[in-house]
N, C-alpha and C. Protein backbone atom coordinates (compact mmCIF):
# COMPACT_ATOMS: atom_id res chain seq x y z
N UNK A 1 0.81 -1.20 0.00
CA UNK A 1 0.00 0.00 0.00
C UNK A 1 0.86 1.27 0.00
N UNK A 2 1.71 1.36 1.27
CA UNK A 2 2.85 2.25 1.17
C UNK A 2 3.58 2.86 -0.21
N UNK A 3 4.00 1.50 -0.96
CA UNK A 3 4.35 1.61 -2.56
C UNK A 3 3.58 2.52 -3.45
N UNK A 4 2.48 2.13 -3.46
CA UNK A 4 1.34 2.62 -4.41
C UNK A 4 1.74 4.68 -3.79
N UNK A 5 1.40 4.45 -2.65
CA UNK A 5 1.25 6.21 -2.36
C UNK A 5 2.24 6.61 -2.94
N UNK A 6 3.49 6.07 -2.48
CA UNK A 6 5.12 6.67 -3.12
C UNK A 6 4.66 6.88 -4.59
N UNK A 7 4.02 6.30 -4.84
CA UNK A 7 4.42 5.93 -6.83
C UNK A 7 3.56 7.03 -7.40
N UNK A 8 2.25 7.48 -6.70
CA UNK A 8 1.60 8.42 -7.26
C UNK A 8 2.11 9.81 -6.81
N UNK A 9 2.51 9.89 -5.43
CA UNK A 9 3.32 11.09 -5.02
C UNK A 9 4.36 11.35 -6.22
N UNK A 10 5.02 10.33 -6.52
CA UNK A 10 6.27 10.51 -7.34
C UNK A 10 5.75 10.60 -8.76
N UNK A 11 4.85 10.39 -9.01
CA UNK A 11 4.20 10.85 -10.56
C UNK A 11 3.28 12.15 -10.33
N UNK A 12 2.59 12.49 -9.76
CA UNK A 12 2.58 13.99 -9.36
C UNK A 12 3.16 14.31 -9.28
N UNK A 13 4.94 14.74 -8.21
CA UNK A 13 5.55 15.36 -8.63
C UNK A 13 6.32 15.86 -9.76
N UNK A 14 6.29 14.79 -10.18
CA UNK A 14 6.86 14.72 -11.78
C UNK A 14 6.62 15.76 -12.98
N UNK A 15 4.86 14.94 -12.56
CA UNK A 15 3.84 15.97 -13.64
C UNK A 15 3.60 17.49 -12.98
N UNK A 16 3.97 17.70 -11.73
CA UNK A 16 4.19 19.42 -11.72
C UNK A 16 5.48 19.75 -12.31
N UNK A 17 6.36 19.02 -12.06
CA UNK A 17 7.79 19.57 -12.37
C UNK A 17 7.52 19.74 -14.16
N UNK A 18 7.12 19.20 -15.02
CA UNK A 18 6.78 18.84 -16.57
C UNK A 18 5.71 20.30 -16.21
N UNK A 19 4.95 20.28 -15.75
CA UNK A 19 4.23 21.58 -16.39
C UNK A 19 5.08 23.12 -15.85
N UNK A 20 5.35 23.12 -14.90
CA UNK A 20 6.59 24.03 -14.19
C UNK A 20 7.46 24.57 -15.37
N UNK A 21 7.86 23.71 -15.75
CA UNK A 21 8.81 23.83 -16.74
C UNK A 21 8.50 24.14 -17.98
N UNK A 22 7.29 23.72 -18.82
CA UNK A 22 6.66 23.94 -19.79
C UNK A 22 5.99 25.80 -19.79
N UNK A 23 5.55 25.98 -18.24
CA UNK A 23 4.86 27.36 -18.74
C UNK A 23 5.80 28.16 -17.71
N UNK A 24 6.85 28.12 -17.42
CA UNK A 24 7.69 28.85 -16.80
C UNK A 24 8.07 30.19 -17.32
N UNK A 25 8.60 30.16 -19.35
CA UNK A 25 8.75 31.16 -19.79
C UNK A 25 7.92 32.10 -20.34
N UNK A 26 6.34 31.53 -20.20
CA UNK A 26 5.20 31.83 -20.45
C UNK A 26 5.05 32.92 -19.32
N UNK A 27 5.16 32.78 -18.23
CA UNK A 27 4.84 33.42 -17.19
C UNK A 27 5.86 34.50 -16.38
N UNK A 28 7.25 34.21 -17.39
CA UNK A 28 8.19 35.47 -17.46
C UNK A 28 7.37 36.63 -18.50
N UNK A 29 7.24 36.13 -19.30
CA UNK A 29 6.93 36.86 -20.38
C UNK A 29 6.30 38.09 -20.03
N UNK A 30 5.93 39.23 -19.19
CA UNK A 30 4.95 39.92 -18.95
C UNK A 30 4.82 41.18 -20.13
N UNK A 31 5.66 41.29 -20.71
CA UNK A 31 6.04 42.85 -21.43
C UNK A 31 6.71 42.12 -22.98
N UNK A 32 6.05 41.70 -23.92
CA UNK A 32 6.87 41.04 -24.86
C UNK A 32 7.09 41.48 -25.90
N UNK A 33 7.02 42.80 -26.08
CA UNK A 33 6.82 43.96 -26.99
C UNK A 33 8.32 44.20 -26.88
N UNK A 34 8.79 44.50 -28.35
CA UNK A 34 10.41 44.78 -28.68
C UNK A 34 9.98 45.68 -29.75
N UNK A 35 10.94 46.95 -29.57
CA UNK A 35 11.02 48.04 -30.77
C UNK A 35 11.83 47.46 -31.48
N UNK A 36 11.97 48.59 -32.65
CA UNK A 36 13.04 47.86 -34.24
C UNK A 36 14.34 48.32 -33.65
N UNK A 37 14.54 49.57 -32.81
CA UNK A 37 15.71 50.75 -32.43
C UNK A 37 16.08 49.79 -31.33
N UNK A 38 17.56 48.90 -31.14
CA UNK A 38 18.28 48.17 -30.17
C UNK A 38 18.56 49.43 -29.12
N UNK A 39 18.79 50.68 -29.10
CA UNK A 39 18.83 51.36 -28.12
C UNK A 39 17.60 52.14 -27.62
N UNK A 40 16.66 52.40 -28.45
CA UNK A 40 15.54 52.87 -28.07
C UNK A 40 14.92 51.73 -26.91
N UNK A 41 15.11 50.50 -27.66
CA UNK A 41 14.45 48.98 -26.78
C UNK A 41 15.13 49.23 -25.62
N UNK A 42 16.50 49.57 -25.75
CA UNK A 42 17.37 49.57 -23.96
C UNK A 42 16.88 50.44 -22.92
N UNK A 43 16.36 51.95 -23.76
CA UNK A 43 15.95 53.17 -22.69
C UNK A 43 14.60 52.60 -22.25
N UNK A 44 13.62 51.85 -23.23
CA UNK A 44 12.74 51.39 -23.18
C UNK A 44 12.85 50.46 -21.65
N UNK A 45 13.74 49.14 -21.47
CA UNK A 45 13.51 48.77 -20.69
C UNK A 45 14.06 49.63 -19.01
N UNK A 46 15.30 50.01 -19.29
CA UNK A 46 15.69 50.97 -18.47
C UNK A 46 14.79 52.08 -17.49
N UNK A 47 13.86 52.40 -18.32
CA UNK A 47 12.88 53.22 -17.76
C UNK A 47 11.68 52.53 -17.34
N UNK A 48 10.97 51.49 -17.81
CA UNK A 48 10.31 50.41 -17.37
C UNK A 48 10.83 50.03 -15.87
N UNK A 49 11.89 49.56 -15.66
CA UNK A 49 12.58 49.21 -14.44
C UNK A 49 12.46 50.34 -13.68
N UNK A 50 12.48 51.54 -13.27
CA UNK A 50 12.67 52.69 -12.81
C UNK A 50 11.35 52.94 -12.44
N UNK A 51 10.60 52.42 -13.01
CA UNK A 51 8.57 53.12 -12.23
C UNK A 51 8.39 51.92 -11.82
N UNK A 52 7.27 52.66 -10.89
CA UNK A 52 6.92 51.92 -9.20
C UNK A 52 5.43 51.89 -10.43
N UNK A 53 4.87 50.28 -10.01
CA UNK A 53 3.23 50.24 -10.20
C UNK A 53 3.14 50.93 -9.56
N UNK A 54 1.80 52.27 -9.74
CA UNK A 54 1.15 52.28 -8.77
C UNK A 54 -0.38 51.64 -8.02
N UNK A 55 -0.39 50.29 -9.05
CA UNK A 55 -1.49 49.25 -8.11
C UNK A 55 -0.94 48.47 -6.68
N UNK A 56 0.66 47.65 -7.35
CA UNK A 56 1.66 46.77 -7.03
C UNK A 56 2.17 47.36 -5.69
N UNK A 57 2.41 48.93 -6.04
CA UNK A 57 3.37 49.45 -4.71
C UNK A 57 4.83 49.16 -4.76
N UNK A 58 5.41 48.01 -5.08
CA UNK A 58 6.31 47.54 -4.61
C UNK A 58 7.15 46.70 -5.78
N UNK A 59 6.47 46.66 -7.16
CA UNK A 59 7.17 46.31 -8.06
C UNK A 59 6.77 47.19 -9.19
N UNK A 60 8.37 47.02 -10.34
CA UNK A 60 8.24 48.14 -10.93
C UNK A 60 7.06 47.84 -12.21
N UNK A 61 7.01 48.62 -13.21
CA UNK A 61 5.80 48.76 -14.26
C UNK A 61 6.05 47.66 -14.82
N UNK A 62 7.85 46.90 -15.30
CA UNK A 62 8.42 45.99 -16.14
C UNK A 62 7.79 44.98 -15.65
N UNK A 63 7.94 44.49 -13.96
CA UNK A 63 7.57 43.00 -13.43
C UNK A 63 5.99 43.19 -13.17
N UNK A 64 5.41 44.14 -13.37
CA UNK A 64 4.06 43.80 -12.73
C UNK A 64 2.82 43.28 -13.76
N UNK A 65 2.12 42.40 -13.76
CA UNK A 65 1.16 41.68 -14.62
C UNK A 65 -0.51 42.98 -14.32
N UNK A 66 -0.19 44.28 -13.71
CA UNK A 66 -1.81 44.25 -13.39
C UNK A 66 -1.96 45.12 -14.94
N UNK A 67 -2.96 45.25 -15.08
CA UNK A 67 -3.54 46.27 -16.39
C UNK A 67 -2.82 47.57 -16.69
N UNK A 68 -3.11 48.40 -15.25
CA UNK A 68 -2.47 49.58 -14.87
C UNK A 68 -1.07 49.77 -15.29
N UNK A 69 0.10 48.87 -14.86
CA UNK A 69 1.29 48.64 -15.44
C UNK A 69 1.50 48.61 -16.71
N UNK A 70 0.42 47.84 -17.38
CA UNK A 70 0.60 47.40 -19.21
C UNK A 70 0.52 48.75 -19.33
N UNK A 71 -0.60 49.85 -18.90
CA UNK A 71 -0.83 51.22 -19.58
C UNK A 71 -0.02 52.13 -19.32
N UNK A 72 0.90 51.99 -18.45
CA UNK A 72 1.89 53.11 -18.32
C UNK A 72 3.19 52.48 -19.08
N UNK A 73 3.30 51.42 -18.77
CA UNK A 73 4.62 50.57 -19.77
C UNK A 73 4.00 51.22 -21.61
N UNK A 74 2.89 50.87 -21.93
CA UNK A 74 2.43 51.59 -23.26
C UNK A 74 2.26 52.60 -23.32
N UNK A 75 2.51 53.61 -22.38
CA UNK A 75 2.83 55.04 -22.42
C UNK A 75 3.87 55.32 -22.66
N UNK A 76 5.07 54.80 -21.81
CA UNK A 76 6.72 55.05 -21.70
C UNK A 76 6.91 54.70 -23.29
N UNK A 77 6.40 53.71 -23.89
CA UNK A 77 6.87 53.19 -25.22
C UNK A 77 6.56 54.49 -26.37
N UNK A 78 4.94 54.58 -26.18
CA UNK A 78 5.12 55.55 -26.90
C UNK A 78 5.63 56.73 -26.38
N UNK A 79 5.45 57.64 -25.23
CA UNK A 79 6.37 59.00 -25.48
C UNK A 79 8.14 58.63 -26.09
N UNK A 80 8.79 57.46 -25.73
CA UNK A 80 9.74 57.68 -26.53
C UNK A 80 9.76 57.16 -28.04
N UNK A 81 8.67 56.48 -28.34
CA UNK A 81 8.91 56.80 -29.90
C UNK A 81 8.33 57.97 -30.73
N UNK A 82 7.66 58.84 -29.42
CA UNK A 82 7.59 60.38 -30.09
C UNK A 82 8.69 61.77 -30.14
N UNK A 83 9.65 61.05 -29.19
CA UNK A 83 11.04 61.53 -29.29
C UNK A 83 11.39 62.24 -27.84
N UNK A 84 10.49 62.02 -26.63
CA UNK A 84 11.14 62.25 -25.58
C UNK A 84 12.17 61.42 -25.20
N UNK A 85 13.12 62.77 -24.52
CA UNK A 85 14.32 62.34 -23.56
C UNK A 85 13.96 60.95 -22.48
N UNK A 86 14.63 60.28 -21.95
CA UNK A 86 14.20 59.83 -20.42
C UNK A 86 13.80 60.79 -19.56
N UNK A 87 14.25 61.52 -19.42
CA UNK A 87 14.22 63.04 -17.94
C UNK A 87 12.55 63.45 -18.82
N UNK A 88 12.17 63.43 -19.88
CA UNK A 88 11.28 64.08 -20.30
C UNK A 88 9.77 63.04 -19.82
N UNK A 89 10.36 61.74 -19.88
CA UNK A 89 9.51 60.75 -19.72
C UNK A 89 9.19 60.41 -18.16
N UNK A 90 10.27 61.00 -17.15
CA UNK A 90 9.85 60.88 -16.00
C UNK A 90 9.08 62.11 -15.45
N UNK A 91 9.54 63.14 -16.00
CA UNK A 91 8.92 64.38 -15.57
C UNK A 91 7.26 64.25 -15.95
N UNK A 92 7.11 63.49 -16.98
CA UNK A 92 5.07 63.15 -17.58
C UNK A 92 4.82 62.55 -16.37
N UNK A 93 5.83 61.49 -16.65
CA UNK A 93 4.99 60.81 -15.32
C UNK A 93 4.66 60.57 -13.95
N UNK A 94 5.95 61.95 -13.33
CA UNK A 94 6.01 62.21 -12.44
C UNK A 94 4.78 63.23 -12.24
N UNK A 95 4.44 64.38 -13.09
CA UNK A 95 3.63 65.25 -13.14
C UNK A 95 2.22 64.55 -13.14
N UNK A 96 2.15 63.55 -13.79
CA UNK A 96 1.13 63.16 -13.68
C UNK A 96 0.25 62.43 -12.19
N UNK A 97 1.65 61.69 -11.96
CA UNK A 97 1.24 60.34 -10.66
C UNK A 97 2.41 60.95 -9.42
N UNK A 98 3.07 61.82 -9.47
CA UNK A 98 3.39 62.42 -8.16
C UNK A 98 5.01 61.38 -7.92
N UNK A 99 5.61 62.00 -6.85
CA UNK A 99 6.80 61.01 -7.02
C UNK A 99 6.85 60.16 -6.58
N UNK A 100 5.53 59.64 -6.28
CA UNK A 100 5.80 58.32 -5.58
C UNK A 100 6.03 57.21 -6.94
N UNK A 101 5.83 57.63 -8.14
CA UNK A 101 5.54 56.53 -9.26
C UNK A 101 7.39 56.09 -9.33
N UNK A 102 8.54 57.17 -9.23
CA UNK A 102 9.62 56.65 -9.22
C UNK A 102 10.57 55.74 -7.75
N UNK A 103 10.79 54.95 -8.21
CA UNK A 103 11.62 54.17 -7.07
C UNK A 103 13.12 55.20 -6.56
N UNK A 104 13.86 56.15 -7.14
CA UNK A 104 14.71 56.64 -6.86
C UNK A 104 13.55 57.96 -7.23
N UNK A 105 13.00 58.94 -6.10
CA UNK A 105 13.22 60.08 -6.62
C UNK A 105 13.77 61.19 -6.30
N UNK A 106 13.88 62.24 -7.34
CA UNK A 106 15.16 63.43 -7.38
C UNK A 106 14.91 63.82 -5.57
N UNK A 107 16.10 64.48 -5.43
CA UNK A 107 16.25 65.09 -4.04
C UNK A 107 16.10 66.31 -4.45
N UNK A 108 14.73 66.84 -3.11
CA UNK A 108 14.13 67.58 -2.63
C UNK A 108 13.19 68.05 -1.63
N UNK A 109 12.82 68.94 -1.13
CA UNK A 109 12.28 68.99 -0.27
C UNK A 109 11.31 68.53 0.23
N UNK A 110 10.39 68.09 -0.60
CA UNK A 110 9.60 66.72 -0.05
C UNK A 110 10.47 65.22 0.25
N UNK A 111 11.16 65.60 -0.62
CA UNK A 111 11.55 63.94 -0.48
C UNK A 111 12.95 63.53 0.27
N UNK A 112 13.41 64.88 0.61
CA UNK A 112 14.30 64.86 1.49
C UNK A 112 14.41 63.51 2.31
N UNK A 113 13.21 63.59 3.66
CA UNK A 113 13.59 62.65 4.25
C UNK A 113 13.86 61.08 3.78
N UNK A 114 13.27 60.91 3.12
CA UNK A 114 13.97 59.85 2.10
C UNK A 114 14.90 59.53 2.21
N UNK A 115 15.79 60.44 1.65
CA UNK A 115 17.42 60.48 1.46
C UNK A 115 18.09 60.53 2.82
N UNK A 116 17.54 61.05 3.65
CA UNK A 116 18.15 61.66 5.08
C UNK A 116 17.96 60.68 6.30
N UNK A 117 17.11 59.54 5.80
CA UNK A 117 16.32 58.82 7.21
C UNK A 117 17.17 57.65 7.45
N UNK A 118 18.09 57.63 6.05
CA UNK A 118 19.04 56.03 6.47
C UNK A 118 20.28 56.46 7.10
N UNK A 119 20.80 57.64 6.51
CA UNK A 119 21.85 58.34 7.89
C UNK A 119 21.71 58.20 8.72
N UNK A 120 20.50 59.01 9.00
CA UNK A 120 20.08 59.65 10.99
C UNK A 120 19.58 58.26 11.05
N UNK A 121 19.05 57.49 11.01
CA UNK A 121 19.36 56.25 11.70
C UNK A 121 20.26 55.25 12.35
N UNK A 122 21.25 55.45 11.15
CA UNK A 122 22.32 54.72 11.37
C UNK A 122 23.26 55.40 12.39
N UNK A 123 23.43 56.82 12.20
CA UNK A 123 24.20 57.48 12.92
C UNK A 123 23.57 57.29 14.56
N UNK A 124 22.07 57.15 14.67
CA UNK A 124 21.50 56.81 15.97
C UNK A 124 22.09 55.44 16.10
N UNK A 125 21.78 54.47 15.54
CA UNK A 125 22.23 53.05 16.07
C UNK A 125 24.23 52.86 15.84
N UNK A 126 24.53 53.98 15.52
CA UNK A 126 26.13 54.21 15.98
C UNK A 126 26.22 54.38 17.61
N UNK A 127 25.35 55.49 17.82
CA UNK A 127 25.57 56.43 19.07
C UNK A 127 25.04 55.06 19.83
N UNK A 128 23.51 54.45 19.93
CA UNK A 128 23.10 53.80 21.29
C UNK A 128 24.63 52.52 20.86
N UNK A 129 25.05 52.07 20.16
CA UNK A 129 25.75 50.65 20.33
C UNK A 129 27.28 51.18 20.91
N UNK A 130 27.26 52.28 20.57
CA UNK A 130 28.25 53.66 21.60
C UNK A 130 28.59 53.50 23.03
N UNK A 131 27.39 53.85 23.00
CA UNK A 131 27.21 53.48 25.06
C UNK A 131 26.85 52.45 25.45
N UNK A 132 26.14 51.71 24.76
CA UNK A 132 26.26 50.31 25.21
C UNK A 132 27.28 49.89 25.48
N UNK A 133 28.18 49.67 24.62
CA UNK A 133 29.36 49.19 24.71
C UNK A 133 30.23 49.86 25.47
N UNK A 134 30.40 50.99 25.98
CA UNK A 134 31.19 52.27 26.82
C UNK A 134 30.88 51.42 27.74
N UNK A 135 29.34 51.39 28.28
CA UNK A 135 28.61 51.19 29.94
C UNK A 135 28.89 49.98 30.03
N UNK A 136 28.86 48.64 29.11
CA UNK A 136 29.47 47.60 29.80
C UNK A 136 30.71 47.32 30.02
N UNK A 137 31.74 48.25 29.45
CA UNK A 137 32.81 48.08 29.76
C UNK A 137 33.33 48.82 30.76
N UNK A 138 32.54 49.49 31.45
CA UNK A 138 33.23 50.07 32.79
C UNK A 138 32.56 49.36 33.75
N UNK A 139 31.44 48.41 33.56
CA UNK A 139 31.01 47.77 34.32
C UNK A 139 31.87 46.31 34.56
N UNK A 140 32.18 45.87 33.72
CA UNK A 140 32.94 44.75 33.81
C UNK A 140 34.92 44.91 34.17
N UNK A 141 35.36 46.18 34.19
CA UNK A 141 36.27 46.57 34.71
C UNK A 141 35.99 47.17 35.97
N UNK A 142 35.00 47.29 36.54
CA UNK A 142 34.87 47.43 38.26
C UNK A 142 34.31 46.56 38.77
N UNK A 143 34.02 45.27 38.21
CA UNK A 143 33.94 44.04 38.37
C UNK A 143 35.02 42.76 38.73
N UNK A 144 35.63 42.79 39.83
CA UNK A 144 36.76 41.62 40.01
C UNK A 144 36.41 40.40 39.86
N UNK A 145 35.50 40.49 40.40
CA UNK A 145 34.49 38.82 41.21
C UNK A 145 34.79 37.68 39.65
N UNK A 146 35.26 38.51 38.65
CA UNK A 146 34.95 37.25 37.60
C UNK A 146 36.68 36.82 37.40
N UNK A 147 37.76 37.84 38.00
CA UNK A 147 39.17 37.40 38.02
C UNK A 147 38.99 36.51 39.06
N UNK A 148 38.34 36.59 40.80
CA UNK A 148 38.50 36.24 41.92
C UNK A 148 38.39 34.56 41.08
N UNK A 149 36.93 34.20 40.76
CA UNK A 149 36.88 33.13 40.46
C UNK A 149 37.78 32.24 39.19
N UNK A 150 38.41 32.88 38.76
CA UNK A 150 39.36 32.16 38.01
C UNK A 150 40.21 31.75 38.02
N UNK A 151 40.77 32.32 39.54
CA UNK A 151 42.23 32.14 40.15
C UNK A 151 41.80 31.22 40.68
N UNK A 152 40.45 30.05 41.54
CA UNK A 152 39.80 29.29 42.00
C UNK A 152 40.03 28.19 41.78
C-alpha cells in the first residue's frame, strides 16, 4: 500500500515539475513587446525598471502583470517613440502620478527625508551601540568577582 502512495506522489511530482517547466517562460513573459531601435528597446527597458506600479506598490511597471502597469509601460513606449528624452519621460509621469511613481526620486524637499532617514538612523544606532558598549565596559572593569573566580 505504502508503494502505491510513493508511486503516485512521485508521478505527481513529476507531472508538476513537466508543467513548471513547460509554462515557466510563459509566465516570465509579462512585457513582450520589442522596438526595431536596439537602443531605443534599452531606454525602453531601463525606464520600465525605474517606475513603481502604482497598483503593485512595490514592483516596478516591467515585473508587474496588473492592467495599470501594461498602460503606463504603453505610455513610456510611446512617449519615446515620439522623441522624448528619459528626464522628459519621468517628468510626464512624475507630473502626472506624483513622485511616488519613481523608485529613486530626485532630491528635494519633499523627499528629502527619504534620502536623510538612512543616515540619521544609522548614525542613531552608531551612538546607542556607543554606550552600550562604553557602559558595559566600565562595568565589567569594576567588576573583580569574575578574576576572583578564576584564580579558584
Amino acid at each position: 500500500m505504502s508503494y502505491l502512495i510513493n508511486a503516485v506522489a512521485t508521478a505527481l511530482l513529476w507531472g508538476f515539475c513537466a508543467v513548471s517547466a513547460i509554462y515557466a517562460p510563459i509566465a516570465q513573459a509579462i512585457d513582450p513587446i520589442e522596438l526595431e531601435d536596439p537602443v531605443l528597446q534599452q531606454r525602453y527597458w531601463d525606464l520600465s525598471h525605474e517606475l513603481r506600479c502604482m497598483q503593485c506598490q512595490n514592483q516596478s511597471i516591467a515585473d508587474s502583470p496588473v492592467g495599470l502597469a501594461g498602460d503606463l509601460r504603453r505610455e513610456v513606449r510611446e512617449l519615446l517613440l515620439r522623441g522624448f528624452s528619459d528626464d522628459q519621460v519621468r517628468d510626464h509621469l512624475r507630473d502626472r502620478y506624483g513622485d511616488f511613481i519613481l523608485f529613486r526620486p530626485d532630491f528635494n524637499a519633499r523627499t528629502a527625508w527619504l534620502w536623510l532617514a538612512p543616515v540619521v538612523l544609522l548614525l542613531l544606532g552608531l551612538g546607542v551601540a556607543w554606550r552600550v558598549l562604553r557602559r558595559r565596559g566600565s562595568m565589567v572593569s569594576g567588576d573583580d568577582s569574575f578574576i576572583e573566580e578564576s584564580r579558584r
